[in-house]
N, C-alpha and C. Protein backbone atom coordinates (compact mmCIF):
# COMPACT_ATOMS: atom_id res chain seq x y z
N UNK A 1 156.51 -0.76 163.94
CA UNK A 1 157.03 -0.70 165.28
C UNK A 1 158.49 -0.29 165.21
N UNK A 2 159.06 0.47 166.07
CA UNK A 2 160.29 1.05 166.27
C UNK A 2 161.24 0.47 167.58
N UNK A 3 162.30 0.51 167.31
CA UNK A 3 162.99 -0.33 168.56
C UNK A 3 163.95 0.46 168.95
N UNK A 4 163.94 1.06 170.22
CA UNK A 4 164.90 2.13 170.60
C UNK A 4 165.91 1.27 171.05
N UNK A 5 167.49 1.76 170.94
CA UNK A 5 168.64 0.74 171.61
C UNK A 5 169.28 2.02 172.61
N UNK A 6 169.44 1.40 173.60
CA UNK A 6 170.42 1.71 174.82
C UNK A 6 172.05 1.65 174.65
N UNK A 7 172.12 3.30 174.45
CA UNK A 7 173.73 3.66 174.00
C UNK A 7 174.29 4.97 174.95
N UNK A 8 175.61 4.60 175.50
CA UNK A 8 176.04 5.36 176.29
C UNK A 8 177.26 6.87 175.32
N UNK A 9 176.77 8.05 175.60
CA UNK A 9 177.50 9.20 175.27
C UNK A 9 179.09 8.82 175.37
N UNK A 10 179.61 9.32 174.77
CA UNK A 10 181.34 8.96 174.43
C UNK A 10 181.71 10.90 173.88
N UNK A 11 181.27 11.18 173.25
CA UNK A 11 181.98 12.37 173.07
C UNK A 11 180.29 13.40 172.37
N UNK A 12 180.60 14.63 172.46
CA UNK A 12 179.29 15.37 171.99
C UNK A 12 179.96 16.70 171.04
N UNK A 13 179.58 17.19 170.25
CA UNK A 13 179.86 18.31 169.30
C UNK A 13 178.65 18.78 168.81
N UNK A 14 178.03 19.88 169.32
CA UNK A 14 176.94 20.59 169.23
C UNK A 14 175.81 19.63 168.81
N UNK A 15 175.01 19.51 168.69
CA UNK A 15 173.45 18.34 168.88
C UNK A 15 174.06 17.05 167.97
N UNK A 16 174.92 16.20 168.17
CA UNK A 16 175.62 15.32 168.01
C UNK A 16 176.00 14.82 168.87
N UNK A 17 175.83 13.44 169.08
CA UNK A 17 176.89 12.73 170.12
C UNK A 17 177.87 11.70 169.61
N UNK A 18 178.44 11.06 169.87
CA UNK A 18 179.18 9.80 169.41
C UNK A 18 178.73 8.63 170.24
N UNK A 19 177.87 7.34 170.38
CA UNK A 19 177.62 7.34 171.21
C UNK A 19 178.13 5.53 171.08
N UNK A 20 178.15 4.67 171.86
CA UNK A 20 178.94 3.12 172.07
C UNK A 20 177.71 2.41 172.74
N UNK A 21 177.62 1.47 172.00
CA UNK A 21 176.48 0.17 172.73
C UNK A 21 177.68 -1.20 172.41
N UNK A 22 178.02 -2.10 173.19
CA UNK A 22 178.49 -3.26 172.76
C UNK A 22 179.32 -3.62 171.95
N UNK A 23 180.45 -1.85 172.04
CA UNK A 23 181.59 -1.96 171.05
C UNK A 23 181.11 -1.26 169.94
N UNK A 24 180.12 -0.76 169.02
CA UNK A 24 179.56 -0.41 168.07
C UNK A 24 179.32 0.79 167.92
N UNK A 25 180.05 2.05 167.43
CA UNK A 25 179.90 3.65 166.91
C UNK A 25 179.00 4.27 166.62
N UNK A 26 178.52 5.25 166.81
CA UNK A 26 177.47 5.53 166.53
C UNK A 26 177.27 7.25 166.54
N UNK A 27 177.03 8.26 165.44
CA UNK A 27 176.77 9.74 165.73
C UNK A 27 175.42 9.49 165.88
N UNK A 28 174.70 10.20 166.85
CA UNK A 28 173.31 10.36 167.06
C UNK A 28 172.34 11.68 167.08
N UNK A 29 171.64 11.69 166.43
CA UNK A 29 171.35 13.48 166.96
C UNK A 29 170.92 14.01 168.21
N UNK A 30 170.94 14.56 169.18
CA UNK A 30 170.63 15.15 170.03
C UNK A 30 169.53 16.33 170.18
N UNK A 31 169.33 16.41 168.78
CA UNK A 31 168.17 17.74 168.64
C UNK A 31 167.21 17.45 169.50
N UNK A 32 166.05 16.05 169.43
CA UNK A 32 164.82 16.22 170.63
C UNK A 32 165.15 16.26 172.06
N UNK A 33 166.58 16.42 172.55
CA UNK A 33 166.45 16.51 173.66
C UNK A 33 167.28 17.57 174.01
N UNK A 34 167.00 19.02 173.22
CA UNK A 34 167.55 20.08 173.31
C UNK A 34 167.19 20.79 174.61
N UNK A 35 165.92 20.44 175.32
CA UNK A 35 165.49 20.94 176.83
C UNK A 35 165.94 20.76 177.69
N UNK A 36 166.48 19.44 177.72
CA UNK A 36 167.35 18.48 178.81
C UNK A 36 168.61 17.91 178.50
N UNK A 37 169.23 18.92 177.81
CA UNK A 37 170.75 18.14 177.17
C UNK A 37 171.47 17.46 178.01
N UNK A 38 171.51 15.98 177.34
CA UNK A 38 172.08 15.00 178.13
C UNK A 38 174.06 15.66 177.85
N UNK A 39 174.78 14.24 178.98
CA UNK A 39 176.38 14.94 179.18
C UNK A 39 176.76 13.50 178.66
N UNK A 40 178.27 13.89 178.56
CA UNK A 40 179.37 12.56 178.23
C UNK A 40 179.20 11.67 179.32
N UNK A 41 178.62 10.91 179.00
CA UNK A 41 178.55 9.57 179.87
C UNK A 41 177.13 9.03 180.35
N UNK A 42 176.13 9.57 180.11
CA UNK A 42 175.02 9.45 179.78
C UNK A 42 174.27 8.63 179.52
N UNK A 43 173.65 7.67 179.56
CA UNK A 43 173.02 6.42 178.37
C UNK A 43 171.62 7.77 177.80
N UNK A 44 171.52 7.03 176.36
CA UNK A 44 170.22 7.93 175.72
C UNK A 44 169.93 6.49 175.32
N UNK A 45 168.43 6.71 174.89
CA UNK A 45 167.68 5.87 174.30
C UNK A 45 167.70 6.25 172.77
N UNK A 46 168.49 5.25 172.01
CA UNK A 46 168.63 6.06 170.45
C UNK A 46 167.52 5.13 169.01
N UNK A 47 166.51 5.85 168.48
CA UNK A 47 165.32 5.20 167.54
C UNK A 47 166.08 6.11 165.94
N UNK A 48 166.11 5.21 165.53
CA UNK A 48 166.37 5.96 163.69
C UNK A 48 167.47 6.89 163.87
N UNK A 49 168.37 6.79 164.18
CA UNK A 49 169.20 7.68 164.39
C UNK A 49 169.49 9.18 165.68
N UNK A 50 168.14 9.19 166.53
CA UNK A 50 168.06 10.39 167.25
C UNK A 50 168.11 9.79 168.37
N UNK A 51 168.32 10.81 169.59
CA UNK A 51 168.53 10.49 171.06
C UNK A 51 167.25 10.86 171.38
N UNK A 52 166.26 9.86 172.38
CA UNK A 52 165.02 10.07 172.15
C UNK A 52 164.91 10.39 173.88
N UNK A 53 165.49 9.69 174.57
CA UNK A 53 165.25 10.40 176.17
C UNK A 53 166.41 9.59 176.79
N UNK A 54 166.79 10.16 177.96
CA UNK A 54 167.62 9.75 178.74
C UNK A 54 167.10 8.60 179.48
N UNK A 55 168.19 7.75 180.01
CA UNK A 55 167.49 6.97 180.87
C UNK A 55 169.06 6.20 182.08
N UNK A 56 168.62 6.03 183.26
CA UNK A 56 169.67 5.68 183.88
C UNK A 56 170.57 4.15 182.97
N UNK A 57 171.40 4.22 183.85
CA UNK A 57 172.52 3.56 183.63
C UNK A 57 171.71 1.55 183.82
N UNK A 58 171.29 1.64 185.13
CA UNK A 58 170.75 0.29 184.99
C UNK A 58 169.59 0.21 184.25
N UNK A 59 168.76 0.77 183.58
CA UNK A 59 167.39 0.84 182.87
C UNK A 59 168.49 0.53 181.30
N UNK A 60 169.66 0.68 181.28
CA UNK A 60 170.24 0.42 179.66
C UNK A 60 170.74 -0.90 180.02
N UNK A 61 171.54 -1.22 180.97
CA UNK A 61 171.71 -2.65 181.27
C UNK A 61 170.25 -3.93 181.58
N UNK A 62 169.47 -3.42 182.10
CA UNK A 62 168.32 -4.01 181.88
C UNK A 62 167.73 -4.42 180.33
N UNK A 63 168.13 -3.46 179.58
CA UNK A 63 167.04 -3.06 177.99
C UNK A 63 168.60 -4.57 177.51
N UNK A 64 169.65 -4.13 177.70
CA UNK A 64 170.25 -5.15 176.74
C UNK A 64 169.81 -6.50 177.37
N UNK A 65 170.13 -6.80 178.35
CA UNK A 65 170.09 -7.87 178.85
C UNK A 65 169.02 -8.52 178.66
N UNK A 66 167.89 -7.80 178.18
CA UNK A 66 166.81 -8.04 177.32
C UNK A 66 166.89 -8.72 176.13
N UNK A 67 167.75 -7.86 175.41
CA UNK A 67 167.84 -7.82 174.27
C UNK A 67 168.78 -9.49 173.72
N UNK A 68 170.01 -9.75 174.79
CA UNK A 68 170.51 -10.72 174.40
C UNK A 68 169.85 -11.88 174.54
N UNK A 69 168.70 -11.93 175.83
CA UNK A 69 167.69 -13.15 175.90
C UNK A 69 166.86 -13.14 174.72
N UNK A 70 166.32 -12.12 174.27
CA UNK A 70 165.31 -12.46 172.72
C UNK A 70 166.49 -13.02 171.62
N UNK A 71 167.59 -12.52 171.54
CA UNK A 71 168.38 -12.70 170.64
C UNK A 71 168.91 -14.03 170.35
N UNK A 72 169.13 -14.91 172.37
CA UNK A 72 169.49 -16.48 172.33
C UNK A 72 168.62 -16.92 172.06
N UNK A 73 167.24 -16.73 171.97
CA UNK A 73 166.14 -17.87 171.94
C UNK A 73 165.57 -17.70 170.41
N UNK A 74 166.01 -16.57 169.74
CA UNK A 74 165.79 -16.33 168.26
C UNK A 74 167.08 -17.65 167.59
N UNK A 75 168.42 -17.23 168.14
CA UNK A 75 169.15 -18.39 167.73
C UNK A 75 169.36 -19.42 167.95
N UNK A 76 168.22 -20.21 169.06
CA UNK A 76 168.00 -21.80 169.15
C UNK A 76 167.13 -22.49 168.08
């Protein structure tokens, strides 16, 4: 199983992005979404290193806010 994380575009240089989740850096590739090239400011959905599809802004705040509830109840 694969776990895509919700990361917002910060800067792009040809199928590269730079991209920020929660303070944390990140180059990503942009190649699979060469049809629909996402822009600076963007959230992508990023799996193994690649930008796998776009997705709005509250659908990435949703995915974390997810993410920190599995994360508190993993650390109780």
């Amino acid at each position: 199983m694969c776990l895509a994380i919700p990361m917002r575009i910060q800067s792009i240089d040809g199928l590269t992005a730079r991209c920020e989740a929660k303070g944390v850096l990140r180059d990503v590739s942009l190649y699979l979404l060469q049809d629909e090239p996402p822009l600076v400011g963007d959230y992508v959905m990023i799996s193994l290193g690649n930008a796998i599809q776009k997705v709005s802004e509250t659908d990435a705040r949703l995915a974390w806010e997810l993410f920190d509830q599995i994360l508190a109840e993993i650390g109780n």
